[in-house]
N, C-alpha and C. Protein backbone atom coordinates (compact mmCIF):
# COMPACT_ATOMS: atom_id res chain seq x y z
N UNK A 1 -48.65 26.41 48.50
CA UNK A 1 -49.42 27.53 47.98
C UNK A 1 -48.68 28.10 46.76
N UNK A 2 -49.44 28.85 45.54
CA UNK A 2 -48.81 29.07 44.37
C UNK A 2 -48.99 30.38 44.00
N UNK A 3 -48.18 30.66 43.94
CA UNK A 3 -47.71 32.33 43.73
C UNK A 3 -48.98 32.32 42.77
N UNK A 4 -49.21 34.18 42.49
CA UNK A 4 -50.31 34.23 41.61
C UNK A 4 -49.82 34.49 40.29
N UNK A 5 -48.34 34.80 39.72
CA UNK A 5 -48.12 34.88 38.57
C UNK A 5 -48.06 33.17 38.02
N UNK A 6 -48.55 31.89 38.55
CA UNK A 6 -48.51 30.65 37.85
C UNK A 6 -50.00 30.62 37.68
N UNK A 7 -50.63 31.58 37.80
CA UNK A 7 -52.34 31.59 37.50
C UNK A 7 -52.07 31.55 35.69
N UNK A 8 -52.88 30.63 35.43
CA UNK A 8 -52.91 30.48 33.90
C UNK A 8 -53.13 31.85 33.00
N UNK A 9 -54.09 32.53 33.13
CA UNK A 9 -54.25 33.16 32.85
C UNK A 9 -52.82 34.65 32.35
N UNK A 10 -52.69 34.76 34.35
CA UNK A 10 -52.01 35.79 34.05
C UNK A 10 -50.15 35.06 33.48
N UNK A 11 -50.16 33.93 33.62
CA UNK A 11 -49.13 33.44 33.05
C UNK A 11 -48.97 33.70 31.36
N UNK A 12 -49.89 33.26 30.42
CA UNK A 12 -50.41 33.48 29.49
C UNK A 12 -49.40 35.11 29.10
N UNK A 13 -50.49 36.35 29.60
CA UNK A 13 -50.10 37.15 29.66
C UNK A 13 -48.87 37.71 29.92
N UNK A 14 -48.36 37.06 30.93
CA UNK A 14 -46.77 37.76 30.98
C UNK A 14 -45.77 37.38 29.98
N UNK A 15 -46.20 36.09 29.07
CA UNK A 15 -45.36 35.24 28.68
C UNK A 15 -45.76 35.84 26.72
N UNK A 16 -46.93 36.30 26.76
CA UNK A 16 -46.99 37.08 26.03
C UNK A 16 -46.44 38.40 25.74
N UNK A 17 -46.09 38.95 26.41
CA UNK A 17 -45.94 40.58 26.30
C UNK A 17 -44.44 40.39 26.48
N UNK A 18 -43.57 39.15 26.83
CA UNK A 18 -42.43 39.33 27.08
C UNK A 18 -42.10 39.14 25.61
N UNK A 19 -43.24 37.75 24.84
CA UNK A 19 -42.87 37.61 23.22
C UNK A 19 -43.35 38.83 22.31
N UNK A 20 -43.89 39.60 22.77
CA UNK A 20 -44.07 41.09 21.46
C UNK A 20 -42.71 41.96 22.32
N UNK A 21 -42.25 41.76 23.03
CA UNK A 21 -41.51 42.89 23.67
C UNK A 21 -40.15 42.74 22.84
N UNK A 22 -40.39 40.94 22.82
CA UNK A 22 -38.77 40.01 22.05
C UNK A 22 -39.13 40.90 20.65
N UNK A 23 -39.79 40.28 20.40
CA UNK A 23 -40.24 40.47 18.50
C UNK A 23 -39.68 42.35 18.52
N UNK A 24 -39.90 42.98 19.09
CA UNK A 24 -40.09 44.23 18.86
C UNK A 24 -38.87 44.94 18.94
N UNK A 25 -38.22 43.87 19.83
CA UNK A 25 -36.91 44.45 20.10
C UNK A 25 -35.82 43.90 18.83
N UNK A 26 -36.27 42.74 18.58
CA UNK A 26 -35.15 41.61 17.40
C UNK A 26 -35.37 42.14 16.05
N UNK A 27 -36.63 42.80 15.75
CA UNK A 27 -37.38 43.41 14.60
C UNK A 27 -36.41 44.41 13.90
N UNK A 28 -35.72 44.84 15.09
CA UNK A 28 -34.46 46.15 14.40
C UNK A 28 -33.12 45.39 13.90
N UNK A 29 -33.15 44.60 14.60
CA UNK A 29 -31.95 43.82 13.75
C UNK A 29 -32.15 42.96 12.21
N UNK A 30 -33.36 43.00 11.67
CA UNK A 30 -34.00 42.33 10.74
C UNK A 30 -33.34 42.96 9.47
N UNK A 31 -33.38 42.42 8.07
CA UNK A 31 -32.89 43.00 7.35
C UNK A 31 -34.07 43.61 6.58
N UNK A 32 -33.82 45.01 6.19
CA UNK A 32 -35.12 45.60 5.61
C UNK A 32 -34.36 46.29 4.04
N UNK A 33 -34.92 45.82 2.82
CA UNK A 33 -34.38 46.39 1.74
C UNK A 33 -35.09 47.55 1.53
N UNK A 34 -34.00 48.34 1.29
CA UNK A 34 -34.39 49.63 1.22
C UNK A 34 -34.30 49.68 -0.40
N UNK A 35 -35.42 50.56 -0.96
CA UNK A 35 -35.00 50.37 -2.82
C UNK A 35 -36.93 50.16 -3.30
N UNK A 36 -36.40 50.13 -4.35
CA UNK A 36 -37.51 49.50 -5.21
C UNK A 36 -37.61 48.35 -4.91
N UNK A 37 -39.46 48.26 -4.34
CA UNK A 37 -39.98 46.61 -4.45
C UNK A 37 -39.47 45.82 -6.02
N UNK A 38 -39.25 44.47 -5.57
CA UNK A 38 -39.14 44.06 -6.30
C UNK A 38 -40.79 43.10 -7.02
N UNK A 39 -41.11 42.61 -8.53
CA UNK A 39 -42.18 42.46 -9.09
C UNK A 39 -42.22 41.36 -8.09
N UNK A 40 -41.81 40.45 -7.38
CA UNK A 40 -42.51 39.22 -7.26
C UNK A 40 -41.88 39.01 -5.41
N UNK A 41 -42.09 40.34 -5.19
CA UNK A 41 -41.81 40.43 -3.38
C UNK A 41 -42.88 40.09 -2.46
N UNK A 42 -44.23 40.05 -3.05
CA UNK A 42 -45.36 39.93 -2.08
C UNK A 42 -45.97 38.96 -2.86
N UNK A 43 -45.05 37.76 -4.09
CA UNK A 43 -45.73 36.64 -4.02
C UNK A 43 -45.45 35.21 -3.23
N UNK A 44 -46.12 34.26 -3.33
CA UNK A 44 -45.55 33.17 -1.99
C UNK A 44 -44.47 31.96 -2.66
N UNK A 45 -43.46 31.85 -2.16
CA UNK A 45 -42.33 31.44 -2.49
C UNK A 45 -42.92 29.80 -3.09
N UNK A 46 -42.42 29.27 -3.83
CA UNK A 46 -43.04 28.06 -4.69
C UNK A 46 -41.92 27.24 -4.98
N UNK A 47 -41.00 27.70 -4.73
CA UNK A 47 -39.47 27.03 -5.50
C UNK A 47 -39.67 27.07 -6.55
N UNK A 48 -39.60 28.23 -7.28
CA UNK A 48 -39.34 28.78 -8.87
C UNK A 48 -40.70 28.46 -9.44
N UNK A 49 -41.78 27.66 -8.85
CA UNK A 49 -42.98 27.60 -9.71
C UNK A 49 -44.01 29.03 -9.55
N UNK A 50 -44.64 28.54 -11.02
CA UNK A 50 -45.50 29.99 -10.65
C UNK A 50 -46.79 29.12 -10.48
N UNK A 51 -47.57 29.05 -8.70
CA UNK A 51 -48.67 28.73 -8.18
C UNK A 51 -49.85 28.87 -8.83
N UNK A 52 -49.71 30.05 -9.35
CA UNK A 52 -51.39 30.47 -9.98
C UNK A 52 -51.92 29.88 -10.99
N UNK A 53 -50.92 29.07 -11.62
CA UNK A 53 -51.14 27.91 -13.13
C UNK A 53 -52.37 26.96 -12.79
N UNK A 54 -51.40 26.26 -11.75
CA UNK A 54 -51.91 24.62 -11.02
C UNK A 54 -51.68 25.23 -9.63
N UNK A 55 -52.85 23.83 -9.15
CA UNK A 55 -52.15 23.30 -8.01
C UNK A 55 -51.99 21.87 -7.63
N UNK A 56 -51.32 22.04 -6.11
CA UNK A 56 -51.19 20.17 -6.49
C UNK A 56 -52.11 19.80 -5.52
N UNK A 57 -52.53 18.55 -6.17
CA UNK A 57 -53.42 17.56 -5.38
C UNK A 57 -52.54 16.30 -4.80
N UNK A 58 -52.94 16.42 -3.49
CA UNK A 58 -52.10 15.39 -2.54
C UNK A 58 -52.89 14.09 -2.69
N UNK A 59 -52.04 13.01 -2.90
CA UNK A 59 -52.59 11.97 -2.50
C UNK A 59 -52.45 11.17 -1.31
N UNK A 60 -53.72 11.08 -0.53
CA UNK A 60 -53.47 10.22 0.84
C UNK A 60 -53.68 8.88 0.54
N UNK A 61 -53.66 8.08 -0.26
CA UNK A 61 -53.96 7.22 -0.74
C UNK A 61 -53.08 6.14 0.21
N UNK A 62 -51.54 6.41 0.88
CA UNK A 62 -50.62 5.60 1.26
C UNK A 62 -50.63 5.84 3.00
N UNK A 63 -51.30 7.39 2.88
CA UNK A 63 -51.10 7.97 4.13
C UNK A 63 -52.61 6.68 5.20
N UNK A 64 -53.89 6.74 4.66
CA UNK A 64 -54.55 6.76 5.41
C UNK A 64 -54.80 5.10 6.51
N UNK A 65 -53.48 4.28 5.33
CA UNK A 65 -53.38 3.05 5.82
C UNK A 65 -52.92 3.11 6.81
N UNK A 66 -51.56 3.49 6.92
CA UNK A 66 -50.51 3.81 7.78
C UNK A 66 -51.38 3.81 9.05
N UNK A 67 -51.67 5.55 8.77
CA UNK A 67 -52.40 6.15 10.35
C UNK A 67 -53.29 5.17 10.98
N UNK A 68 -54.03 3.90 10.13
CA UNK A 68 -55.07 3.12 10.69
C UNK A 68 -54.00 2.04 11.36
N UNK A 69 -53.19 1.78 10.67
CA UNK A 69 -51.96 0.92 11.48
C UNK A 69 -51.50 1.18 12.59
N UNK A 70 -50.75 2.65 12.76
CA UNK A 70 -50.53 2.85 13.83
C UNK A 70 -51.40 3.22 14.87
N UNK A 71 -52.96 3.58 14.59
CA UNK A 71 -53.44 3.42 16.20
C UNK A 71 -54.27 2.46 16.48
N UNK A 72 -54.21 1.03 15.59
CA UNK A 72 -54.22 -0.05 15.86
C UNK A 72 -53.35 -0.36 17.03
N UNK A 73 -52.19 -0.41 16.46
CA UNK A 73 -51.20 -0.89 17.34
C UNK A 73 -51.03 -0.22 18.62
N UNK A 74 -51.07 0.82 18.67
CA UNK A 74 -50.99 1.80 19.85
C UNK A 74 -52.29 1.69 20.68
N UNK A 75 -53.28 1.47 20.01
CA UNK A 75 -54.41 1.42 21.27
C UNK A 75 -54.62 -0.16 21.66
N UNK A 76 -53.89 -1.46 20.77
CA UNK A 76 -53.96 -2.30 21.21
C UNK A 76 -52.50 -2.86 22.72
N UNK A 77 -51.49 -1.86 22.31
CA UNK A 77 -50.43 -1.71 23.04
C UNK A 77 -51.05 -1.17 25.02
N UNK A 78 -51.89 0.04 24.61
CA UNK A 78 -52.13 0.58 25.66
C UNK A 78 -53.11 -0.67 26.33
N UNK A 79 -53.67 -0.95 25.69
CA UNK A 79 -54.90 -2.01 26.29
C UNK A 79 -53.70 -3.25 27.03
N UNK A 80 -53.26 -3.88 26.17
CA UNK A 80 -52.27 -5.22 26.70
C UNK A 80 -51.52 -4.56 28.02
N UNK A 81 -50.84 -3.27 27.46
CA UNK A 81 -50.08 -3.15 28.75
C UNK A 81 -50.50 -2.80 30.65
N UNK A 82 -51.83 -2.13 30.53
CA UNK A 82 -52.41 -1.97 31.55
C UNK A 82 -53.55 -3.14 31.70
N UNK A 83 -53.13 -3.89 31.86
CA UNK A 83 -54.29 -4.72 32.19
C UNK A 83 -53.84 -5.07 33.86
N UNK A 84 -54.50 -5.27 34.29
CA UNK A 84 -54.34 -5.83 35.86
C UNK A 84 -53.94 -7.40 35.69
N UNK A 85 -53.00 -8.41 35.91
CA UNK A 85 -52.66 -9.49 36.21
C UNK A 85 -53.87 -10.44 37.17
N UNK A 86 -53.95 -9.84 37.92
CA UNK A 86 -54.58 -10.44 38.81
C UNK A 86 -56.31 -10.78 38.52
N UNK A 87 -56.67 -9.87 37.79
CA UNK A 87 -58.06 -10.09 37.20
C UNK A 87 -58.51 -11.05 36.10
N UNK A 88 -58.78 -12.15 36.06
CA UNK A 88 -58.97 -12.90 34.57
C UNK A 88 -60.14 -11.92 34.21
N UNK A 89 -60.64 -11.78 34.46
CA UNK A 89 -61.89 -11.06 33.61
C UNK A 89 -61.28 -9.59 32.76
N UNK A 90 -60.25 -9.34 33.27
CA UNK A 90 -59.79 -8.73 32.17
C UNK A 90 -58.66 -8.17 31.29
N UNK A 91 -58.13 -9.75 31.70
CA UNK A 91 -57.08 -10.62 30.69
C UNK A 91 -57.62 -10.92 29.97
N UNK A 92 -58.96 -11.51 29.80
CA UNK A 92 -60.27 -11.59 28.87
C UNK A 92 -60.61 -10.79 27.87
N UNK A 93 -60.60 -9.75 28.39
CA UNK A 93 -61.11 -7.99 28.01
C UNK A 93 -59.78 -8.26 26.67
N UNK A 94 -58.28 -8.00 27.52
CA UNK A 94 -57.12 -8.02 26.60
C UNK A 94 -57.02 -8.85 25.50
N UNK A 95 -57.27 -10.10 25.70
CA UNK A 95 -57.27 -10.92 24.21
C UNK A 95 -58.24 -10.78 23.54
N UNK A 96 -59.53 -10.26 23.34
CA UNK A 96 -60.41 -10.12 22.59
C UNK A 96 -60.00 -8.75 21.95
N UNK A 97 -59.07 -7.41 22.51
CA UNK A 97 -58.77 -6.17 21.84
C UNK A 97 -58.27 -7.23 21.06
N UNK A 98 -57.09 -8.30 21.22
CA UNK A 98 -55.94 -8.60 20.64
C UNK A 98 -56.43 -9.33 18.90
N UNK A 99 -57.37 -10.21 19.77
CA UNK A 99 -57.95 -10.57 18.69
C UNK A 99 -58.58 -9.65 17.48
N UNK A 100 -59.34 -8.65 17.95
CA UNK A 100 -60.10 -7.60 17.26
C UNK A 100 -58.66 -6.69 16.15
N UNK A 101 -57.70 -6.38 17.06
CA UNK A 101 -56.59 -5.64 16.40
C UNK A 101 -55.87 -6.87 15.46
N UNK A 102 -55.89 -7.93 15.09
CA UNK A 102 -55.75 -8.80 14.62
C UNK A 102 -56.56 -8.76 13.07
N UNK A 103 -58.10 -9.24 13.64
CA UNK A 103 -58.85 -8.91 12.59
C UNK A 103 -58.77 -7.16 11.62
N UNK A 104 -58.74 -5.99 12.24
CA UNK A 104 -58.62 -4.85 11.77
C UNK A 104 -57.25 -5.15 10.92
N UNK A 105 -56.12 -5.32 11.66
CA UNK A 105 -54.80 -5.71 10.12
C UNK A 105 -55.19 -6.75 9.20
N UNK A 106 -55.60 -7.24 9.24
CA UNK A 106 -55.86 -8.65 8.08
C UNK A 106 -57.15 -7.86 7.06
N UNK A 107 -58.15 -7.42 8.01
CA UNK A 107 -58.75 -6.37 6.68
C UNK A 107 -58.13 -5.04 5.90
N UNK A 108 -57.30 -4.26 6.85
CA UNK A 108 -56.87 -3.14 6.31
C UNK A 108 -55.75 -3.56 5.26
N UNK A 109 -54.90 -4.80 5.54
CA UNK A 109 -53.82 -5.01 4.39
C UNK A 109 -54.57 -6.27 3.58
N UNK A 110 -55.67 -6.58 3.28
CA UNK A 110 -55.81 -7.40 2.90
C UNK A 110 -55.72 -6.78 1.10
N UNK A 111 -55.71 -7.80 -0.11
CA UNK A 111 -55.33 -7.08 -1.55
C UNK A 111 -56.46 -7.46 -1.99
């Protein structure tokens, strides 16, 4: 039987109020400049660039191969590894992912 403070809910809650209680308490040890704001205190840190010029455009161009690679491999991994031995019918099942994850790399790196 499970105590009622592991109820999700009120877990949630306790685990909350203990983190504003932290924050509230650590908040005084924070460093607070006392003085004149400075001109560029409430802008967002850039590493010396000034944001509002440009911005940058990311290229996924390298990224989106990758990610298709790896859950190739990973969902062909999960498939090979649970297969039941004892079943040909789906040792069957397994070499046709294998095959299929086969075909998907030969198109995705193909030039």
């Amino acid at each position: 039987m499970s105590h009622w403070i592991f109820f999700p809910p009120i877990a949630f809650l306790v685990i909350f109020a203990v983190s504003i209680a932290l924050s509230a308490l650590l908040s005084r040890l924070s460093y607070k400049h006392k003085g004149q704001k400075e001109e560029g205190s409430r802008k967002a840190y850039a590493c010396g660039e000034d944001i509002s010029e440009h911005r940058v455009q990311v290229d996924y161009g390298q990224f989106f191969p990758f990610a298709f690679f790896f859950t190739i491999l990973h969902v062909l991994a999960l498939m090979v590894a649970t297969v039941p031995t004892e079943t040909p019918h789906s040792f069957f099942i397994a070499v046709i992912y294998l095959f299929g994850a086969m075909t998907g790399l030969v198109i995705l790196f193909r030039r």
